[in-house]
Protein backbone atom coordinates (compact mmCIF):
# COMPACT_ATOMS: atom_id res chain seq x y z
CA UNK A 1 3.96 10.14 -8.40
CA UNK A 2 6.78 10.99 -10.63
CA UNK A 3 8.97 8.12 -11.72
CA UNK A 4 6.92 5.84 -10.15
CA UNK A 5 5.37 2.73 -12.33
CA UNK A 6 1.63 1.37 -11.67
CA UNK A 7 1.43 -1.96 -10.92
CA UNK A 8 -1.19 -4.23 -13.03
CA UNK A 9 -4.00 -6.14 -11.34
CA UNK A 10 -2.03 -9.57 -12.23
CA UNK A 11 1.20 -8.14 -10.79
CA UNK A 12 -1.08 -7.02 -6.92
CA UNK A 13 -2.62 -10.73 -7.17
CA UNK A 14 0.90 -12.27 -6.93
CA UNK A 15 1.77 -10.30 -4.75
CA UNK A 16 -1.07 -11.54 -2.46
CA UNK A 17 -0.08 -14.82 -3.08
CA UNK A 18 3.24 -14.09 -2.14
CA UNK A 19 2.56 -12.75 1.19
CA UNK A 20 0.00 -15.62 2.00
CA UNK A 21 2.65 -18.05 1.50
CA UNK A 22 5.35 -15.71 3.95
CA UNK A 23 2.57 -15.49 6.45
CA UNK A 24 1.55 -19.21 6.30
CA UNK A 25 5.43 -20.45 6.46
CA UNK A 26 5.91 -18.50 9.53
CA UNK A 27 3.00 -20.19 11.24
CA UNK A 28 1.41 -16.60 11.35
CA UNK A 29 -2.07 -18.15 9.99
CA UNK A 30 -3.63 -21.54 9.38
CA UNK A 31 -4.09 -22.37 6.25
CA UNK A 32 -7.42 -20.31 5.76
CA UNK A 33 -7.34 -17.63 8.74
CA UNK A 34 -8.03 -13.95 7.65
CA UNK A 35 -7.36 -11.90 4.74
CA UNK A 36 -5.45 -10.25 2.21
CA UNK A 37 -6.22 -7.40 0.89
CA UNK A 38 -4.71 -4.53 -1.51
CA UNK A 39 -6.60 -1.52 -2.68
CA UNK A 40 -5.15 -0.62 -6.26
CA UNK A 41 -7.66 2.69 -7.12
CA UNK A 42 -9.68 4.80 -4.78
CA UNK A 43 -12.82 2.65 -5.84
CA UNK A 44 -11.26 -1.11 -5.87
CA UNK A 45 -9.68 -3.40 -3.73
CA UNK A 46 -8.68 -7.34 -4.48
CA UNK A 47 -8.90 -9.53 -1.35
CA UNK A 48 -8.48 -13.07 -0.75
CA UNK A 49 -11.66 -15.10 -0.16
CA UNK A 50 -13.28 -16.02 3.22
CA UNK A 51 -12.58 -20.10 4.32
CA UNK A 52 -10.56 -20.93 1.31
CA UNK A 53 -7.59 -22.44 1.04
């Protein structure tokens, strides 16, 4: 991708946060419904954790 920047792990785990707390203040979820995932490489991918909230 040219002129495109990678984003860290730290910066994809905020932005998880981030859309939990859109999703939640819409009344989309309950506070521990589903999950969040982003893959950042062909062999990872950071997800939020089953029944926590």
């Amino acid at each position: 991708m040219t002129g495109s920047v990678m984003k860290s792990e730290g910066e994809h785990r905020k932005d998880i946060v981030e859309v939990c707390r859109r999703i939640y203040s819409k009344g989309y979820v309950a506070s521990n419904d589903g999950n969040v995932s982003v893959r950042i490489s062909d062999e990872e991918v950071i997800a939020t954790p089953t029944g926590m909230s």
